[in-house]
Protein backbone atom coordinates (compact mmCIF):
# COMPACT_ATOMS: atom_id res chain seq x y z
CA UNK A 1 0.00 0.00 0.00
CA UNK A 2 3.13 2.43 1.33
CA UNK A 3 4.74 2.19 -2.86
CA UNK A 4 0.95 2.84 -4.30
CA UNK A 5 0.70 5.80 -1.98
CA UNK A 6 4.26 7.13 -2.81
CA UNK A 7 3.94 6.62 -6.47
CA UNK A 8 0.18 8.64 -6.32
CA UNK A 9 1.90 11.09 -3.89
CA UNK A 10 5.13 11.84 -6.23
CA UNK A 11 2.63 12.87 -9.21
CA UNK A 12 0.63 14.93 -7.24
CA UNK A 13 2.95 16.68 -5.04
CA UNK A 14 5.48 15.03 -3.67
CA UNK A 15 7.70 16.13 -6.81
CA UNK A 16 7.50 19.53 -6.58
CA UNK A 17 8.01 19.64 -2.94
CA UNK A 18 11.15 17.20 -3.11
CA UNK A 19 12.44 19.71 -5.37
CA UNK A 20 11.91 22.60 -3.38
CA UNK A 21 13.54 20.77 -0.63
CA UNK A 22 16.40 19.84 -3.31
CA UNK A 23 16.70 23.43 -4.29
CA UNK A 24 17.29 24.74 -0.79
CA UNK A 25 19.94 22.42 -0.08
CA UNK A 26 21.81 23.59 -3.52
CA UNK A 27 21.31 27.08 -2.57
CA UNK A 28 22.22 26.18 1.27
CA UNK A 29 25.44 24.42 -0.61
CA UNK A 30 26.17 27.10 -2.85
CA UNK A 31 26.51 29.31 0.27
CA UNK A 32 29.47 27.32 1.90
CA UNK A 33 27.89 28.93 5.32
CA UNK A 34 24.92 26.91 5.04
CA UNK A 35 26.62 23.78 4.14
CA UNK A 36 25.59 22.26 7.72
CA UNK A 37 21.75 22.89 6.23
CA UNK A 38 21.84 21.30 2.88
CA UNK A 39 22.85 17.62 4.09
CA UNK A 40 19.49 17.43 6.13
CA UNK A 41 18.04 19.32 3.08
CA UNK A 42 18.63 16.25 0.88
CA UNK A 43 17.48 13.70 3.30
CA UNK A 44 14.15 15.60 3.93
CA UNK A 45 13.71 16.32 -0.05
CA UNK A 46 14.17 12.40 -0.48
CA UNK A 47 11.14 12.15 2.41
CA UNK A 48 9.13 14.75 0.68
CA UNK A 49 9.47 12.49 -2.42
CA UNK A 50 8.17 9.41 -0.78
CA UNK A 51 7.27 9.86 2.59
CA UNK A 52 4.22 6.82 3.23
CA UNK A 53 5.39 4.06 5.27
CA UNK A 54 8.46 5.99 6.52
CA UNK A 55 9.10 8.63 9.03
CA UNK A 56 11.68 11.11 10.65
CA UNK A 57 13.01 10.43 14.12
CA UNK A 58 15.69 12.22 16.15
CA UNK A 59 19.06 10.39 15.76
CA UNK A 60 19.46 10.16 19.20
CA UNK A 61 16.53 8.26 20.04
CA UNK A 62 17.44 6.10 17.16
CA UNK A 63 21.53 5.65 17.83
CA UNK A 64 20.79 6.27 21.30
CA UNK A 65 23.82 9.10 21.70
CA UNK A 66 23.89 12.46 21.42
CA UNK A 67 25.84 13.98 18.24
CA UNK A 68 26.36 17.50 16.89
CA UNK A 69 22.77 17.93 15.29
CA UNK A 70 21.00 16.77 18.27
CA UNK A 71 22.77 18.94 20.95
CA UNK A 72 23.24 22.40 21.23
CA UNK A 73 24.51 23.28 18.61
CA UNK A 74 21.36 21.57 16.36
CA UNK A 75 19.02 23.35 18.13
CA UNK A 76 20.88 26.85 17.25
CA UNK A 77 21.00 25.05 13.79
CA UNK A 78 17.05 24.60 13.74
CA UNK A 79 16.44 28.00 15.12
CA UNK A 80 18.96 29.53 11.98
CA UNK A 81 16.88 26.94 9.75
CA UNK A 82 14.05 28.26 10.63
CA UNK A 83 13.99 31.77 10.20
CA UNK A 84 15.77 31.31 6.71
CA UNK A 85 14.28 28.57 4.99
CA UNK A 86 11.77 26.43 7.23
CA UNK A 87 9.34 29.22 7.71
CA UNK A 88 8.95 29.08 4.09
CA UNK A 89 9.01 25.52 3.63
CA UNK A 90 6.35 24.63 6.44
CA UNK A 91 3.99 27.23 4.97
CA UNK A 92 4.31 25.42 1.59
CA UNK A 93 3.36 22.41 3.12
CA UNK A 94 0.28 23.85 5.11
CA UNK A 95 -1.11 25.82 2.21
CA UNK A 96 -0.91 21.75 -0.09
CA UNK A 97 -2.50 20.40 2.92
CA UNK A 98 -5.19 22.73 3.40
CA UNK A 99 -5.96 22.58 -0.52
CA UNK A 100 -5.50 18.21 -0.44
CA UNK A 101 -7.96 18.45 2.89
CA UNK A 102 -10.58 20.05 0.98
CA UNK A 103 -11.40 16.46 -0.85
CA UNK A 104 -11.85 13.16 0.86
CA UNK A 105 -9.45 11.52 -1.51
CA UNK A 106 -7.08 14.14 -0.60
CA UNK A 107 -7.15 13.74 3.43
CA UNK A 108 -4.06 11.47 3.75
CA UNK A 109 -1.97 13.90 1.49
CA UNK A 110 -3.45 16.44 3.76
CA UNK A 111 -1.69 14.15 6.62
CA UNK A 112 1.74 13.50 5.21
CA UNK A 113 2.08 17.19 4.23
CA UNK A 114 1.34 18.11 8.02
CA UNK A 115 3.97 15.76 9.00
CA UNK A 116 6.40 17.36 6.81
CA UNK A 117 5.54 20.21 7.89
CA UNK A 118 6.34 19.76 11.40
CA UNK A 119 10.06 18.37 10.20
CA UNK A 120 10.55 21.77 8.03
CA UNK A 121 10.95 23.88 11.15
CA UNK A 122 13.23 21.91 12.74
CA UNK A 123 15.54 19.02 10.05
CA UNK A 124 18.58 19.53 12.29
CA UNK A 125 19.47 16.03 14.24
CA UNK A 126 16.41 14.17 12.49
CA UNK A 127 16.86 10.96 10.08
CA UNK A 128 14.23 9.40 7.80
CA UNK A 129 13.40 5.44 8.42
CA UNK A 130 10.93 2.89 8.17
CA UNK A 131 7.63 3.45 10.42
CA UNK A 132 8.96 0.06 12.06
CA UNK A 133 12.06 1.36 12.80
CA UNK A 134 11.22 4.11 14.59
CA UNK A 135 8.73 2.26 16.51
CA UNK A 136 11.12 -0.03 17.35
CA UNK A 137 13.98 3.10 18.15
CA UNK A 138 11.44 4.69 20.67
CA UNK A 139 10.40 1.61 22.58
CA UNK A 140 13.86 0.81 23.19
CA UNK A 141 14.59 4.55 24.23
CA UNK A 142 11.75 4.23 26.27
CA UNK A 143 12.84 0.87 28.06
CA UNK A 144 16.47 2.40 28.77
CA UNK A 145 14.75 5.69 29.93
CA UNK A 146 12.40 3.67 32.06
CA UNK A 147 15.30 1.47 33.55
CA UNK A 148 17.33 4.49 34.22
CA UNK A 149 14.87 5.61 36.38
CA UNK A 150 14.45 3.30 37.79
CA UNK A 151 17.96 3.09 39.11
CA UNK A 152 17.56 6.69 40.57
C-alpha cells in the first residue's frame, strides 16, 4: 500500500516539494555557510518524495547518543533553519495540505504534508526510516529511559 501511496503522492505533489527541498539544499550548498543545512536538506527532499510508510526520528533516540545535530549546537541550527528557509518551507506544506484536505481523496496527502511540515521547522538532528524502525527506536529509548529511572 506504502509504494501505491508514494507513487500517487510523487505525481501529485510530492515532486514539486522534493524539489523545493532539493533546491534549498543547492542554494544552502552554494553558500558554503549553510553547508551544515543542505545535508538534512537532501534527506528531507528524499522524504518529501516518498514519505508513506516511513518517518523522521531524532538520531538520538534512534543511535541512542547524542551527536552534533541533536545537541546544542542543532538546536541553534534549527532555530537559523528556521527563520531562513523552514518558515517558508512549512507554509508550503500547510497551504498543499489545506488545498488536499478540501477532498476526501485528498485527506491522507493532507496528513503527510502536516507531518512534513512539522520536520521543516526543525531538520537539524532528524533521520528518515521505516515506520517500524522508529517504533522499534522509541520503545527501546523508552525501556532504557524507564530502567534508568528506575535506578535513581
Amino acid at each position: 500500500m506504502s509504494t501505491i501511496g508514494n507513487l500517487i503522492w510523487f505525481i501529485f505533489g510530492g515532486l514539486v516539494m522534493g524539489l523545493a527541498w532539493w533546491i534549498v539544499g543547492i542554494i544552502a550548498l552554494i553558500s558554503i555557510v549553510g553547508i551544515p543545512w543542505a545535508k538534512a536538506c537532501f534527506v528531507m527532499g528524499k522524504f518529501a518524495f516518498f514519505p508513506f510508510g516511513q518517518e523522521a526520528i531524532k538520531r538520538s533516540i534512534l543511535t541512542g547518543q547524542e551527536d552534533i545535530g541533536t545537541g546544542a549546537l542543532g538546536t541553534l541550527g534549527n532555530i537559523i533553519w528556521f527563520i531562513v528557509f523552514g518558515l517558508w518551507l512549512a507554509l508550503s506544506h500547510v497551504a498543499l495540505a489545506i488545498f488536499y484536505a478540501l477532498t476526501l481523496i485528498g485527506i491522507p496527502f493532507a496528513i503527510q504534508h502536516l507531518k512534513l511540515a512539522g520536520i521543516a521547522i526543525a531538520p537539524i538532528g532528524k533521520t528518515v526510516v521505516a515506520k517500524e524502525v522508529a517504533a522499534a527506536a522509541r520503545n527501546s529509548h523508552a525501556m532504557q529511559t524507564v530502567a534508568r529511572l528506575r535506578k535513581q
